[in-house]
Protein backbone atom coordinates (compact mmCIF):
# COMPACT_ATOMS: atom_id res chain seq x y z
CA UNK A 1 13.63 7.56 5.73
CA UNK A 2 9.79 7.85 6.41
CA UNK A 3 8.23 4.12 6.99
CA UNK A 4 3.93 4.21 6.08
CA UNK A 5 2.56 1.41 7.38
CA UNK A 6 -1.07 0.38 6.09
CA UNK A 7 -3.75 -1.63 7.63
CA UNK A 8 -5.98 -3.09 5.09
CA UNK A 9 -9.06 -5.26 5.75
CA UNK A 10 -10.58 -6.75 2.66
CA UNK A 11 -14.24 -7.89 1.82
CA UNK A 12 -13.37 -11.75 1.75
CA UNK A 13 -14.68 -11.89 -2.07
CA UNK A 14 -12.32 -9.91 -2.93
CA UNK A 15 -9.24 -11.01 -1.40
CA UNK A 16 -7.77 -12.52 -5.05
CA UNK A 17 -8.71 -9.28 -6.85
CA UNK A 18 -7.16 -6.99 -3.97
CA UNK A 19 -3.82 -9.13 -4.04
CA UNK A 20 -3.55 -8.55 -8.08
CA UNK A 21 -4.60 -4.84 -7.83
CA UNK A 22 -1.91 -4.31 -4.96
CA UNK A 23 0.78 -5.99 -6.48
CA UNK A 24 0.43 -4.11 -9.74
CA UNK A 25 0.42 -1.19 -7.66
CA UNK A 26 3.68 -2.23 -5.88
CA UNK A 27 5.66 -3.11 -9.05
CA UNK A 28 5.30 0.04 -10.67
CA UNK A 29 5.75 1.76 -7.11
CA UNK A 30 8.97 0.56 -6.37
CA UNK A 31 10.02 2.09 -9.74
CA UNK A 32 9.46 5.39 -8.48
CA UNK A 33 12.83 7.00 -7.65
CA UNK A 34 11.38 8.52 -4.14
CA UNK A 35 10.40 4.99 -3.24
CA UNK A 36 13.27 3.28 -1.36
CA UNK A 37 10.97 -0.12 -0.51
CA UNK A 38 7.26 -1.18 -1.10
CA UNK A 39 5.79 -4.36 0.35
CA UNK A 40 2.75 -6.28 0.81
CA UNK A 41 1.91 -8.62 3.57
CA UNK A 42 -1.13 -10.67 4.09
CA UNK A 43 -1.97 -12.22 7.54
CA UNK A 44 -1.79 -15.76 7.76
CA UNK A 45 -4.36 -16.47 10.50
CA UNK A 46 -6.80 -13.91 8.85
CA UNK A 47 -6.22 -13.83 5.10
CA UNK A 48 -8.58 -10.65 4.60
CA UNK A 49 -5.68 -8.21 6.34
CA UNK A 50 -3.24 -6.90 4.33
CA UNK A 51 -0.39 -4.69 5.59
CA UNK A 52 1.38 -2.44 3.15
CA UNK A 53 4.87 -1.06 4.00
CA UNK A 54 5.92 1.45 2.40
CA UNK A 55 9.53 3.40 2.72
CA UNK A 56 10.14 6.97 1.75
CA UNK A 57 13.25 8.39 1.30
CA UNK A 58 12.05 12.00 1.83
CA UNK A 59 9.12 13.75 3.33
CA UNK A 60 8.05 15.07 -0.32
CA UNK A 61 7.86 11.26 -1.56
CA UNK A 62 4.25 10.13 -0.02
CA UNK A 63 2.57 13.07 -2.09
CA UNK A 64 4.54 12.60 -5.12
CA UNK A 65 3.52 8.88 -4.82
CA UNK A 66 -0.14 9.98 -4.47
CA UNK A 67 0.10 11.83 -7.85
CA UNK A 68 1.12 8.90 -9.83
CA UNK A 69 -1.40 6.94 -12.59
CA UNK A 70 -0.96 3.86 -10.81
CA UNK A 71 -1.56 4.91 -7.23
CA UNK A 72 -5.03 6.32 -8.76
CA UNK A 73 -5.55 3.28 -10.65
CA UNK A 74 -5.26 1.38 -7.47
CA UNK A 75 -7.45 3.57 -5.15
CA UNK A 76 -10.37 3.21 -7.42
CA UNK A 77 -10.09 -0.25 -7.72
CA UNK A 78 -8.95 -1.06 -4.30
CA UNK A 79 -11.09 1.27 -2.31
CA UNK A 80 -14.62 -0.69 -3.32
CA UNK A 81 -13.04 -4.29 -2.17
CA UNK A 82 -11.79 -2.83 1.55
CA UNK A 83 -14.64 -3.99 4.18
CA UNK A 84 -13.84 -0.97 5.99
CA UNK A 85 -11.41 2.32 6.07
CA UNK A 86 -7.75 1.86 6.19
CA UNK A 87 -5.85 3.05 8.78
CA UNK A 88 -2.22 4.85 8.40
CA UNK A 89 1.30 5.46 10.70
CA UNK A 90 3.99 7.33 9.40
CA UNK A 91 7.44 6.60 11.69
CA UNK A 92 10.44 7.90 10.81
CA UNK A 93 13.98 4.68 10.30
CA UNK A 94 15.98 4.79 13.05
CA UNK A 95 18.42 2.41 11.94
C-alpha cells in the first residue's frame, strides 16, 4: 500500500469552511474501491494545519482518485482557502 501524506496550511478565515469541504471530500473518498483509508487531522497547537492521510492500495489509485467529481469539487474550493502551497510524500506500508 502507497501512504500520501498532505501538509495543509489554511488562511485562518477559512479554517470552518476547509474542515466541511475536506470532510465531504473524505466521505465520498473512502468510497472509492482503490482507497483503502482517508483521514483528516488538524493540529491542535496550530488549528490552521491540516494533515491529510491518505492510503492507496495500488500505484494506479492516486490518479484514479484525481479523476473523480469530488476530488475536483474539492480542489476548487479548497485551493482558494490554503495560505500557501501544499506539500506531498508518497511512502510505501511496511507493515
Amino acid at each position: 500500500m502507497q501512504v500520501l501524506v498532505v501538509n495543509i496550511k489554511v488562511k485562518p478565515s477559512q479554517i470552518e469552511a476547509f474542515r466541511a469541504a475536506t470532510l465531504e471530500n473524505a466521505f465520498h473518498s473512502k468510497k472509492e474501491p482503490g482507497i483503502a483509508r482517508f483521514e483528516l487531522l488538524q493540529d491542535q497547537e496550530e488549528p490552521s494545519h491540516f494533515i491529510l492521510i491518505e492510503g492507496y492500495r495500488d500505484a494506479d489509485a492516486p490518479a484514479r482518485h484525481r479523476e473523480t467529481p469530488h476530488y475536483a469539487k474539492w480542489k476548487e474550493l479548497a485551493e482558494p482557502m490554503m495560505a500557501e502551497p501544499r506539500t506531498r510524500a508518497l511512502f510505501d506500508l511496511l507493515t
